[in-house]
PDB file of N, CA and C in Angstrom:
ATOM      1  N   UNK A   1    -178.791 -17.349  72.166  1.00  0.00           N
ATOM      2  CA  UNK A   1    -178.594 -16.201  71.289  1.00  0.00           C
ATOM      3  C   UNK A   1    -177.353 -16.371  70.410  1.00  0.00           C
ATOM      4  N   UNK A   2    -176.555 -16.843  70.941  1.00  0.00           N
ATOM      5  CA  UNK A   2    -174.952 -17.061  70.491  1.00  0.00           C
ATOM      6  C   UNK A   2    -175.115 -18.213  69.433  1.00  0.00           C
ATOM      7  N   UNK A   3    -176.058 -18.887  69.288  1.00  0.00           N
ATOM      8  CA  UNK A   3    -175.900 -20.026  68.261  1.00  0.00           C
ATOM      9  C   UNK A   3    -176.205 -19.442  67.296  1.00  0.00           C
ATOM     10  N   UNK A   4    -177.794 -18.643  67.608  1.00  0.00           N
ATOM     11  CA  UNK A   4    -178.417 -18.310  66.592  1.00  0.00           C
ATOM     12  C   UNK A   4    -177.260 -17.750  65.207  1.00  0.00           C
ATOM     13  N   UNK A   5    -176.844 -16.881  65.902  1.00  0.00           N
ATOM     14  CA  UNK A   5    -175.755 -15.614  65.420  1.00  0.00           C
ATOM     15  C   UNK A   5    -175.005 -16.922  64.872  1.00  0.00           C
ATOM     16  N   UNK A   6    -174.402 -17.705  65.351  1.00  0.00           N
ATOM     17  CA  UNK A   6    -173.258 -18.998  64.811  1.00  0.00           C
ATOM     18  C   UNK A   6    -173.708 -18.957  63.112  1.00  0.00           C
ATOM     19  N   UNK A   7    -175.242 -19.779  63.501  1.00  0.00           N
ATOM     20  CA  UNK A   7    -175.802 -20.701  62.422  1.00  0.00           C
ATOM     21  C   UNK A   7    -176.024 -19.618  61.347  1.00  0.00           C
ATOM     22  N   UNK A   8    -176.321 -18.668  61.472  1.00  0.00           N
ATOM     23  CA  UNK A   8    -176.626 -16.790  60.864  1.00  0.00           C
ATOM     24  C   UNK A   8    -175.556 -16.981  59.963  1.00  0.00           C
ATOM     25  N   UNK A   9    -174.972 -17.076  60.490  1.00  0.00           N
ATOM     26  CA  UNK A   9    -173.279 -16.910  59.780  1.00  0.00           C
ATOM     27  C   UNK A   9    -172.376 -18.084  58.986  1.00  0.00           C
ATOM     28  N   UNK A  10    -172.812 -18.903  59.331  1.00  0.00           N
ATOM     29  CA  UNK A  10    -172.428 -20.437  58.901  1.00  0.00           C
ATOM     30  C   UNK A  10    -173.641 -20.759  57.415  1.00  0.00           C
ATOM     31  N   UNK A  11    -174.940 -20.281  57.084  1.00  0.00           N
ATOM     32  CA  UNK A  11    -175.655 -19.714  56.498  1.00  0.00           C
ATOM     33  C   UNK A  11    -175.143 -19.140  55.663  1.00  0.00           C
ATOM     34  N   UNK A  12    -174.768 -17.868  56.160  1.00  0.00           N
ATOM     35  CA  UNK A  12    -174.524 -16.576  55.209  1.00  0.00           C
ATOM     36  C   UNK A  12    -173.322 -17.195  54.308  1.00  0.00           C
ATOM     37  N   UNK A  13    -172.193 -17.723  55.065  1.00  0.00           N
ATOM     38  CA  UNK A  13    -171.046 -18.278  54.404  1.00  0.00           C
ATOM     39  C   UNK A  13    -171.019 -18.974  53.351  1.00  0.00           C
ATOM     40  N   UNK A  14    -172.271 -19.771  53.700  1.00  0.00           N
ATOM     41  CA  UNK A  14    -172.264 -21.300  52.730  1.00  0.00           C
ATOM     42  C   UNK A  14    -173.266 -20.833  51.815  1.00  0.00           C
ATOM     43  N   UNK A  15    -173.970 -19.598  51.702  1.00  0.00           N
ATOM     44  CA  UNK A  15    -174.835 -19.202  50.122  1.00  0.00           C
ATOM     45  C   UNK A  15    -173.530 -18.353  49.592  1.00  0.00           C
ATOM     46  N   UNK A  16    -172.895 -17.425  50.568  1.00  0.00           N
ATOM     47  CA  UNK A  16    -171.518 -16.862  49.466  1.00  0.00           C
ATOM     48  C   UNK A  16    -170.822 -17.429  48.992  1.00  0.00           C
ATOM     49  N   UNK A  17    -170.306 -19.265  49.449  1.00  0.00           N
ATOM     50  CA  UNK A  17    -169.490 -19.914  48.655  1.00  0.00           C
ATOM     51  C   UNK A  17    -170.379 -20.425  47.343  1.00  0.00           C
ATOM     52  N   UNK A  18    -171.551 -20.770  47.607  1.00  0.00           N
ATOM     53  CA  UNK A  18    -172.175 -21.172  46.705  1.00  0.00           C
ATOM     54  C   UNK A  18    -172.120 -20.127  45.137  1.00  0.00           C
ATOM     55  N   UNK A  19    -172.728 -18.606  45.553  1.00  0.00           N
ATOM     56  CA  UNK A  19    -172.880 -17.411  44.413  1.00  0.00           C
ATOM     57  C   UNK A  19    -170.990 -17.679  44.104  1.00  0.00           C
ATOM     58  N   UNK A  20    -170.431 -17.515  44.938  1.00  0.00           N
ATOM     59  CA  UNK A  20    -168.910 -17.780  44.104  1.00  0.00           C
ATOM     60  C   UNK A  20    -168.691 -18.064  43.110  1.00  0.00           C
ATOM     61  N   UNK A  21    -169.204 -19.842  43.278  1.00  0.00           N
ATOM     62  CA  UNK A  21    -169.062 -20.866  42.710  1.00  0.00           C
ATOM     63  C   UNK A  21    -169.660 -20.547  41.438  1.00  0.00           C
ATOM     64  N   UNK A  22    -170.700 -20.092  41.200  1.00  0.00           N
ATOM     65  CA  UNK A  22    -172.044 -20.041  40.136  1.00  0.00           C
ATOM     66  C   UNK A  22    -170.925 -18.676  38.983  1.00  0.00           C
ATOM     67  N   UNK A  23    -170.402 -17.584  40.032  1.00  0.00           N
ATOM     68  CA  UNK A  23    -169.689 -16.403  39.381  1.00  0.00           C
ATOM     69  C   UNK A  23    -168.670 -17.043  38.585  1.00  0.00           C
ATOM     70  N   UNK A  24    -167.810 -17.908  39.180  1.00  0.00           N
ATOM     71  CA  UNK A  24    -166.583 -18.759  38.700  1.00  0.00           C
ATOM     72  C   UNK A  24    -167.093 -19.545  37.657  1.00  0.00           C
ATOM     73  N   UNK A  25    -168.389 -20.118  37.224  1.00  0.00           N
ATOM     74  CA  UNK A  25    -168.761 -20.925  36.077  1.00  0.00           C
ATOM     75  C   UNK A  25    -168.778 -19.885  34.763  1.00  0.00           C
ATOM     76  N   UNK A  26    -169.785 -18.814  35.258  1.00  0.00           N
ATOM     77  CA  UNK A  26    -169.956 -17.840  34.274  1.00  0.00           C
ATOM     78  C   UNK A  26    -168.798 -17.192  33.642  1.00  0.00           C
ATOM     79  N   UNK A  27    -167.471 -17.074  34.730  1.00  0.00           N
ATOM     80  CA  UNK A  27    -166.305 -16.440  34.192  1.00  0.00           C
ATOM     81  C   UNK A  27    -165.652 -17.282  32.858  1.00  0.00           C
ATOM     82  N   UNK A  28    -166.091 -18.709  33.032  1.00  0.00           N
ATOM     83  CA  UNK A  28    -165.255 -19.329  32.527  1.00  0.00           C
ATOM     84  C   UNK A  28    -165.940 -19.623  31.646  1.00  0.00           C
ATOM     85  N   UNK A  29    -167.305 -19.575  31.483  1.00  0.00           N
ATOM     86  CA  UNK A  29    -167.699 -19.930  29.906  1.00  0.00           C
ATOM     87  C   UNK A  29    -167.522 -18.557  29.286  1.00  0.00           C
ATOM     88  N   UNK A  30    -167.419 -17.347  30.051  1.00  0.00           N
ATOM     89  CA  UNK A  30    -167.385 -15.809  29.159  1.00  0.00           C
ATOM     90  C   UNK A  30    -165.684 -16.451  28.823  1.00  0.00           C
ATOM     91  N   UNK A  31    -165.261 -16.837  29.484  1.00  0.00           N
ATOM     92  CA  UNK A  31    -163.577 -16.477  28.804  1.00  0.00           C
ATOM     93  C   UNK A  31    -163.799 -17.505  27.715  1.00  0.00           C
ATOM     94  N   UNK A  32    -164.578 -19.149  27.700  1.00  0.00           N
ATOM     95  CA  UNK A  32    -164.349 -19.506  26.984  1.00  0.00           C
ATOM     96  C   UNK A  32    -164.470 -18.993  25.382  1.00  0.00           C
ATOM     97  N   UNK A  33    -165.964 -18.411  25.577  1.00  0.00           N
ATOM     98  CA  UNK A  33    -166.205 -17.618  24.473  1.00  0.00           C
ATOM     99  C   UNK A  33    -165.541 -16.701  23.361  1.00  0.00           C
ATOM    100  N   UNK A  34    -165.316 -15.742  24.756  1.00  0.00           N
ATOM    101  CA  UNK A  34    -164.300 -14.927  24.074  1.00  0.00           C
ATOM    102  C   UNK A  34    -163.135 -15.420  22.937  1.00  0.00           C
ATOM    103  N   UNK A  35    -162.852 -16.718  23.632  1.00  0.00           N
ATOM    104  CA  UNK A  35    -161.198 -17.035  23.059  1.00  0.00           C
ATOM    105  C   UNK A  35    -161.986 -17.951  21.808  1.00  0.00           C
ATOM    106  N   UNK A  36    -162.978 -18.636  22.251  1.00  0.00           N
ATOM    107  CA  UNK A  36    -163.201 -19.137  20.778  1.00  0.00           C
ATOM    108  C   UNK A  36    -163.778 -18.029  19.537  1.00  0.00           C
ATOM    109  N   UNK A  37    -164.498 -16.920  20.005  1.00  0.00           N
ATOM    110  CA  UNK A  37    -164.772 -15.601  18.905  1.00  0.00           C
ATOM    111  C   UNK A  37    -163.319 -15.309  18.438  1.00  0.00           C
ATOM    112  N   UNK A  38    -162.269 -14.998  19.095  1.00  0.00           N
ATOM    113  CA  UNK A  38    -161.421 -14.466  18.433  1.00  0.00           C
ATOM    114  C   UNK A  38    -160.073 -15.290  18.317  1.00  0.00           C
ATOM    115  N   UNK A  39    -160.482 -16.780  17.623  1.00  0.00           N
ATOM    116  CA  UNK A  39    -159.404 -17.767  17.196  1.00  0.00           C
ATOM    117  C   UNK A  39    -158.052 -17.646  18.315  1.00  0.00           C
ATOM    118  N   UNK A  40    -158.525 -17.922  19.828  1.00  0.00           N
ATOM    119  CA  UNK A  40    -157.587 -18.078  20.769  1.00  0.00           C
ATOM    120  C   UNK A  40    -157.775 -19.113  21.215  1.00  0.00           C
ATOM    121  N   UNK A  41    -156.578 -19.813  22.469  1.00  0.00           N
ATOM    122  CA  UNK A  41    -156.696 -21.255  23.071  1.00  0.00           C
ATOM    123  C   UNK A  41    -156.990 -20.795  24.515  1.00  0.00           C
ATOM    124  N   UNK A  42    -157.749 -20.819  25.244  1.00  0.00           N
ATOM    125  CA  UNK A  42    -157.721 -21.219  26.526  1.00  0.00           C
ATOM    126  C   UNK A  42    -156.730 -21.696  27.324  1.00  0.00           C
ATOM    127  N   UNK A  43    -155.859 -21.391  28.276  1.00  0.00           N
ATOM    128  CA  UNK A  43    -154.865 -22.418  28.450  1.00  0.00           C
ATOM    129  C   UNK A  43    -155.660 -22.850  29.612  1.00  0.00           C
ATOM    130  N   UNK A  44    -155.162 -23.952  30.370  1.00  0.00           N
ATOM    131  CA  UNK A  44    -156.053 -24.278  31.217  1.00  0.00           C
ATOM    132  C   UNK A  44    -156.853 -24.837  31.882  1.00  0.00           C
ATOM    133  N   UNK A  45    -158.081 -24.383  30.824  1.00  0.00           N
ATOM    134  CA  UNK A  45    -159.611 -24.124  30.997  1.00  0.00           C
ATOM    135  C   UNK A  45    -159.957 -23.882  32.401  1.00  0.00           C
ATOM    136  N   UNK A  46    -159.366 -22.761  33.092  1.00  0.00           N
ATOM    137  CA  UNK A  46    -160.136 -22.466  34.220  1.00  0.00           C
ATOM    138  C   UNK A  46    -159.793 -20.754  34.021  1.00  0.00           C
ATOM    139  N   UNK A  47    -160.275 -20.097  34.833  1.00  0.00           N
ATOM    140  CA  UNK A  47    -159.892 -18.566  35.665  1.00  0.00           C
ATOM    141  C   UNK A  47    -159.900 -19.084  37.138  1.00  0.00           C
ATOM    142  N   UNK A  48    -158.946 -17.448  37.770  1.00  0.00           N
ATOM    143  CA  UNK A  48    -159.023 -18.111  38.962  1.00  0.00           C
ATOM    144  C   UNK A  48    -159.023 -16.817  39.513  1.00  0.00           C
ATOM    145  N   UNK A  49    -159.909 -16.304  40.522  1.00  0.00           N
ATOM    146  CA  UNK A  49    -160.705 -15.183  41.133  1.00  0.00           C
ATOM    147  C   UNK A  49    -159.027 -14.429  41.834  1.00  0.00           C
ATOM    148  N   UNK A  50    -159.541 -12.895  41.270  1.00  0.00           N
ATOM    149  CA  UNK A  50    -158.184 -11.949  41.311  1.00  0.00           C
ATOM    150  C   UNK A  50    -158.723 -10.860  42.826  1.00  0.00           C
ATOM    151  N   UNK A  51    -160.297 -10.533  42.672  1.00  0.00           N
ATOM    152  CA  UNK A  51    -160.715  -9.795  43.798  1.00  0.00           C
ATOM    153  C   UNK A  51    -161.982  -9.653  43.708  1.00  0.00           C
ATOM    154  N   UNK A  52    -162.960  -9.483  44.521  1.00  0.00           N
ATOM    155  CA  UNK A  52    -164.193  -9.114  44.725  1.00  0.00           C
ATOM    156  C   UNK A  52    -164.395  -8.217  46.328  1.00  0.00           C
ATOM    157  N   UNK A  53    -165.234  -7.280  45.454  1.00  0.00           N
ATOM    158  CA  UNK A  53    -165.436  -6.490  46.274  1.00  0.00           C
ATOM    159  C   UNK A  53    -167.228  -5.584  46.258  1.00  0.00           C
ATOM    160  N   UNK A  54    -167.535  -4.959  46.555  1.00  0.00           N
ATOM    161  CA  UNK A  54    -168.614  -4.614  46.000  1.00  0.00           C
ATOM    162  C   UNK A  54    -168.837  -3.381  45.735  1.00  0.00           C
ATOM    163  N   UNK A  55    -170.244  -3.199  44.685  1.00  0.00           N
ATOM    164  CA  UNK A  55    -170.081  -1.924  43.625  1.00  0.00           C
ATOM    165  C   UNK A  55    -171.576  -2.232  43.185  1.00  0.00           C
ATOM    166  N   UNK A  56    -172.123  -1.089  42.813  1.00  0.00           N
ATOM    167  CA  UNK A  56    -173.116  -0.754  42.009  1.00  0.00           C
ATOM    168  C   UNK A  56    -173.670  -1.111  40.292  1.00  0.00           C
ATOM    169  N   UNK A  57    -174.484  -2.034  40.483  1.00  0.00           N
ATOM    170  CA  UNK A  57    -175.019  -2.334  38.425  1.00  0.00           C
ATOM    171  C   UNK A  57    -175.550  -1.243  38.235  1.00  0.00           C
ATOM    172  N   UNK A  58    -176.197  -1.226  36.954  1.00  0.00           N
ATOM    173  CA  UNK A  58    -176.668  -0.375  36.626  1.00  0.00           C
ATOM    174  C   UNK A  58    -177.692   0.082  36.885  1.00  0.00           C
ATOM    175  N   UNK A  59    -178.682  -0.487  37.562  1.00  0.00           N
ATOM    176  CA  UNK A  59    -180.024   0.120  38.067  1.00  0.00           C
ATOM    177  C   UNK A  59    -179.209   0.686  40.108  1.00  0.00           C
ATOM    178  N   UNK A  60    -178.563   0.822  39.924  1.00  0.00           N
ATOM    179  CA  UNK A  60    -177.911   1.471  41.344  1.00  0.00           C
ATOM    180  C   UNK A  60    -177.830   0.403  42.153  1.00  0.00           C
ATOM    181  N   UNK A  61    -178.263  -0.821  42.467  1.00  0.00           N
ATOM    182  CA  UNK A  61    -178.176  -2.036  43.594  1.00  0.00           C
ATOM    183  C   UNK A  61    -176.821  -2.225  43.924  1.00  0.00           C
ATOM    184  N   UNK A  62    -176.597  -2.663  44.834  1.00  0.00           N
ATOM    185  CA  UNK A  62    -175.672  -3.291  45.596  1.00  0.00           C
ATOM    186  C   UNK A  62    -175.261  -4.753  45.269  1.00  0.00           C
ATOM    187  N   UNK A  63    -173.959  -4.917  44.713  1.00  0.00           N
ATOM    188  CA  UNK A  63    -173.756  -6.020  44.079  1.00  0.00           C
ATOM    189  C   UNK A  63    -172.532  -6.800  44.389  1.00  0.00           C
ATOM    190  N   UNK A  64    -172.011  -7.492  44.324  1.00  0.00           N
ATOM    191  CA  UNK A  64    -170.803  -7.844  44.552  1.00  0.00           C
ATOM    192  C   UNK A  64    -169.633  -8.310  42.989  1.00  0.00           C
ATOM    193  N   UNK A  65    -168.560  -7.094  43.022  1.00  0.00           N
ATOM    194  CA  UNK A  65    -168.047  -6.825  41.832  1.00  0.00           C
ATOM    195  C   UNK A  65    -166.711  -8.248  41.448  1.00  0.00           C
ATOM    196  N   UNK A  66    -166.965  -9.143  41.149  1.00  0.00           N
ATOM    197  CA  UNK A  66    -165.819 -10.027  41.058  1.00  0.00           C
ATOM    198  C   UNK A  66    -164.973 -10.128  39.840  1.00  0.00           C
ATOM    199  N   UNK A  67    -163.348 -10.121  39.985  1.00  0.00           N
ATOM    200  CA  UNK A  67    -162.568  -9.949  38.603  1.00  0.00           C
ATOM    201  C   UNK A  67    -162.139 -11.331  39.045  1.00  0.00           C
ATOM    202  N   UNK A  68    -162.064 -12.404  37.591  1.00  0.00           N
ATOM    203  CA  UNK A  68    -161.195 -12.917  37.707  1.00  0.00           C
ATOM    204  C   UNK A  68    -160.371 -12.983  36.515  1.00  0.00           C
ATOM    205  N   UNK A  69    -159.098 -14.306  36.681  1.00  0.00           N
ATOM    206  CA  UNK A  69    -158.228 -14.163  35.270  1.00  0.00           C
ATOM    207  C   UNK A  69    -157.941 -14.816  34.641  1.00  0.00           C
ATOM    208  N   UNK A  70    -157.863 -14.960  33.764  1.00  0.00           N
ATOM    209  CA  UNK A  70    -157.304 -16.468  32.824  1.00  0.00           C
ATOM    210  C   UNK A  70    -155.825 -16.118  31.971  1.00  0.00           C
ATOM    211  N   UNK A  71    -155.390 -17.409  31.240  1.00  0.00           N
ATOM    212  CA  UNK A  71    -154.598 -17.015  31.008  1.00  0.00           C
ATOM    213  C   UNK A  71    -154.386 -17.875  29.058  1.00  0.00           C
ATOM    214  N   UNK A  72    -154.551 -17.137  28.142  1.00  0.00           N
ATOM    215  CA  UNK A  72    -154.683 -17.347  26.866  1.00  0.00           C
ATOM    216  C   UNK A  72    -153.126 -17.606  25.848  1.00  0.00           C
ATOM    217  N   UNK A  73    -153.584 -18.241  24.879  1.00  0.00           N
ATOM    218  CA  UNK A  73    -152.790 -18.354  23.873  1.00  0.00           C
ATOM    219  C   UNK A  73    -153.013 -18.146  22.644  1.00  0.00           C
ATOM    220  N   UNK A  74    -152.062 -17.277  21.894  1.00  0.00           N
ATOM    221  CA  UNK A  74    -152.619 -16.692  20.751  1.00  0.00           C
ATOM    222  C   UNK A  74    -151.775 -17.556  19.417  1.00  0.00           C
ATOM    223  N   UNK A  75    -150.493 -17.677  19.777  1.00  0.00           N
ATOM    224  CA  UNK A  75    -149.714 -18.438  18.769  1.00  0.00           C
ATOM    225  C   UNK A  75    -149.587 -20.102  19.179  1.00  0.00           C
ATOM    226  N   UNK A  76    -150.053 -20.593  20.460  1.00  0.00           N
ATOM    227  CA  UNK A  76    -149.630 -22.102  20.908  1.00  0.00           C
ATOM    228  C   UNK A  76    -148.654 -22.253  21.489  1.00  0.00           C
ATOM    229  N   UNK A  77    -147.525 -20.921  22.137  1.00  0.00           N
ATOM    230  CA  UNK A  77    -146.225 -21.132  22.747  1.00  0.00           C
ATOM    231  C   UNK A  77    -146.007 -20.347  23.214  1.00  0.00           C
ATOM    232  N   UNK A  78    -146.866 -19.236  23.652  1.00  0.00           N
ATOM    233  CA  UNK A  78    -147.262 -18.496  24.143  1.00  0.00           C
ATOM    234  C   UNK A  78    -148.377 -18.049  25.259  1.00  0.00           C
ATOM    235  N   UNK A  79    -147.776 -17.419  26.965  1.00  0.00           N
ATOM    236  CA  UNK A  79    -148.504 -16.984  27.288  1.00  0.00           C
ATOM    237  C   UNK A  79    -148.828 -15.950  28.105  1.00  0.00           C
ATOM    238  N   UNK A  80    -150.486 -15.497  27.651  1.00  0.00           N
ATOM    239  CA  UNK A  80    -150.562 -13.510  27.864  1.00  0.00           C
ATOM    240  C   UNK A  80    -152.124 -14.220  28.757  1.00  0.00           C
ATOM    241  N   UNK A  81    -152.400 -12.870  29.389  1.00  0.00           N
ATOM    242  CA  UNK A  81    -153.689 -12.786  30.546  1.00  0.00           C
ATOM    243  C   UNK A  81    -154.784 -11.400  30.019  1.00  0.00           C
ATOM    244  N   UNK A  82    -155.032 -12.587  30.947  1.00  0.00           N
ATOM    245  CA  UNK A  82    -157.018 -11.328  30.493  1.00  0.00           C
ATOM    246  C   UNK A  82    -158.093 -11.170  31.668  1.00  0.00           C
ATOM    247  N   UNK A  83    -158.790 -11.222  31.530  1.00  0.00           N
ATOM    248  CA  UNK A  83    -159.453 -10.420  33.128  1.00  0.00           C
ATOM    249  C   UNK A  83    -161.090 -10.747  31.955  1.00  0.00           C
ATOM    250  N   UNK A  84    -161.839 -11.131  33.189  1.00  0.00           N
ATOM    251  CA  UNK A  84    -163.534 -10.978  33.241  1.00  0.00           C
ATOM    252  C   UNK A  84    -164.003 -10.412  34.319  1.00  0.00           C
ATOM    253  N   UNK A  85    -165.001  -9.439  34.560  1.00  0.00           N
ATOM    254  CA  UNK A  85    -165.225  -8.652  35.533  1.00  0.00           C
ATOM    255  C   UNK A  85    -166.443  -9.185  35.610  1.00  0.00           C
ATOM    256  N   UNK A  86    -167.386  -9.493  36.478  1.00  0.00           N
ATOM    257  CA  UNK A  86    -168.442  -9.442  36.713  1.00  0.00           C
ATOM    258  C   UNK A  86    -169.223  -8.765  37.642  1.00  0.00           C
ATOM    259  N   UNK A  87    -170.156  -8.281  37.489  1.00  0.00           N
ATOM    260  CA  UNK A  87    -171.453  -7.207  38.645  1.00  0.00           C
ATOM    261  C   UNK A  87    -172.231  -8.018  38.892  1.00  0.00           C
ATOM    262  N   UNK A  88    -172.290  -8.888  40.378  1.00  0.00           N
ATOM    263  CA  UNK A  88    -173.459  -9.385  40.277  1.00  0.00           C
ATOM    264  C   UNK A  88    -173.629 -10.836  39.486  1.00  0.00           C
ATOM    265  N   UNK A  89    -174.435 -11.158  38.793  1.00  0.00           N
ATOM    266  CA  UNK A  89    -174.355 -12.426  37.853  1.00  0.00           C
ATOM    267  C   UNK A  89    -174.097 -11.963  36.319  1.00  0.00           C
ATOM    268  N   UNK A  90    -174.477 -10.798  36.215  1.00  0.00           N
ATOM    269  CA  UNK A  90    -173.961 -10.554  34.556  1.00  0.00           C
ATOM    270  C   UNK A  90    -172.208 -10.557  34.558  1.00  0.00           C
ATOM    271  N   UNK A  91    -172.013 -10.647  33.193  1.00  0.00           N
ATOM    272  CA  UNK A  91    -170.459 -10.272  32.685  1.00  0.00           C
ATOM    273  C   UNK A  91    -170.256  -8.747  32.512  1.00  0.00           C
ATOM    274  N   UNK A  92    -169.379  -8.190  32.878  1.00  0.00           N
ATOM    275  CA  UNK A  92    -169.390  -6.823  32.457  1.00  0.00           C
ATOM    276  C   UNK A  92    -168.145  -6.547  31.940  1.00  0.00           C
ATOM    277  N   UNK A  93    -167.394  -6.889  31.750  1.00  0.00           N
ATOM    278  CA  UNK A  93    -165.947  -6.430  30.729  1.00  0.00           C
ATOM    279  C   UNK A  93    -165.429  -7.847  30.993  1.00  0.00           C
ATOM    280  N   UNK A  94    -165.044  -8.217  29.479  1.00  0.00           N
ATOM    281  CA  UNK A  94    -163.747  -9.375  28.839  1.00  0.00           C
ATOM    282  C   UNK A  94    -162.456  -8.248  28.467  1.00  0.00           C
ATOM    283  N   UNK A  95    -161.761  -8.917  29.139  1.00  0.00           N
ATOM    284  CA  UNK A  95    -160.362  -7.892  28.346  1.00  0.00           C
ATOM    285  C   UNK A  95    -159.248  -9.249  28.775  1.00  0.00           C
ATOM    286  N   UNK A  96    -158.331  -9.247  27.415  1.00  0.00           N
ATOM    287  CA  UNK A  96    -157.084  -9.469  26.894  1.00  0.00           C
ATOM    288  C   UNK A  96    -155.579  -8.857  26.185  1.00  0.00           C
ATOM    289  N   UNK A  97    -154.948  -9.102  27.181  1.00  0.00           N
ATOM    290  CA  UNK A  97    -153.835  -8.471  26.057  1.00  0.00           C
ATOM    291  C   UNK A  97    -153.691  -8.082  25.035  1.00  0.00           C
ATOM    292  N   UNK A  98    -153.074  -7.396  24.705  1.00  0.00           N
ATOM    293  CA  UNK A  98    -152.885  -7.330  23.054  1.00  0.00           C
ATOM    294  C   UNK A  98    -152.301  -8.467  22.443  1.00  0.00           C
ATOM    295  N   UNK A  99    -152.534  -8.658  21.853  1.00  0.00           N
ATOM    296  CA  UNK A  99    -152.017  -9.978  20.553  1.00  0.00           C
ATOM    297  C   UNK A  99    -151.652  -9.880  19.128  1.00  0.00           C
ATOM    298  N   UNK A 100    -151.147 -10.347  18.379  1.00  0.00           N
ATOM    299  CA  UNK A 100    -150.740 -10.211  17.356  1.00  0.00           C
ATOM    300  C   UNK A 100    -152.080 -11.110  16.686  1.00  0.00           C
ATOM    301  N   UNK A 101    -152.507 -10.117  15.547  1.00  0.00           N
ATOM    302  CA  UNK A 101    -154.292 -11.148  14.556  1.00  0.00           C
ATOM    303  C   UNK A 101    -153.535 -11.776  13.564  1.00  0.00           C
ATOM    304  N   UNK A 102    -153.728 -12.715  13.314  1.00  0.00           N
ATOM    305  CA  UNK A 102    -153.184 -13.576  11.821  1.00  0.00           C
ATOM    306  C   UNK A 102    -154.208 -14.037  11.309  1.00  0.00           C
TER     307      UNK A 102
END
């Protein structure tokens, strides 16, 4: 009985590192995006997971809510942070500092 429960869990672990992993790709092409739409640098090129917890999409399901953060450059000598939230596998809020537009 006791294995079963082991392997249950050793299972469960190794598909949550996996969805992680898949959340952490998506963060990072949404940040890439972002920064290339609005003439920014990436510093980096990674995010790196701030919290997950879980929360509701929009059809009411049960999801697991993950923020992570990156960290941008607007002038090249400079650096400010931003946050990608995700529900689940969609993106649901890009946000960045304020910046100065040139």
């Amino acid at each position: 009985m006791w294995e079963t429960v082991a392997i249950l869990l050793i299972v469960a672990g190794f598909a949550y590192w996996i969805d992680s992993l898949r959340a952490r790709e998506r963060a990072l092409a949404a940040g890439r995006g972002a920064c290339e739409r609005n003439g920014l640098q990436l510093l980096d090129e990674t995010v790196s997971g701030a919290s997950t917890r879980l929360a509701r999409d929009a059809q009411g399901r049960l999801k697991f809510r993950r923020v992570f953060v990156f960290e941008f450059s607007d002038t090249g000598n400079n650096r400010r942070r931003g946050s990608i939230t995700l529900i689940g596998a969609e993106v649901h809020d890009v946000y960045t500092e304020p910046y100065a537009v040139q």
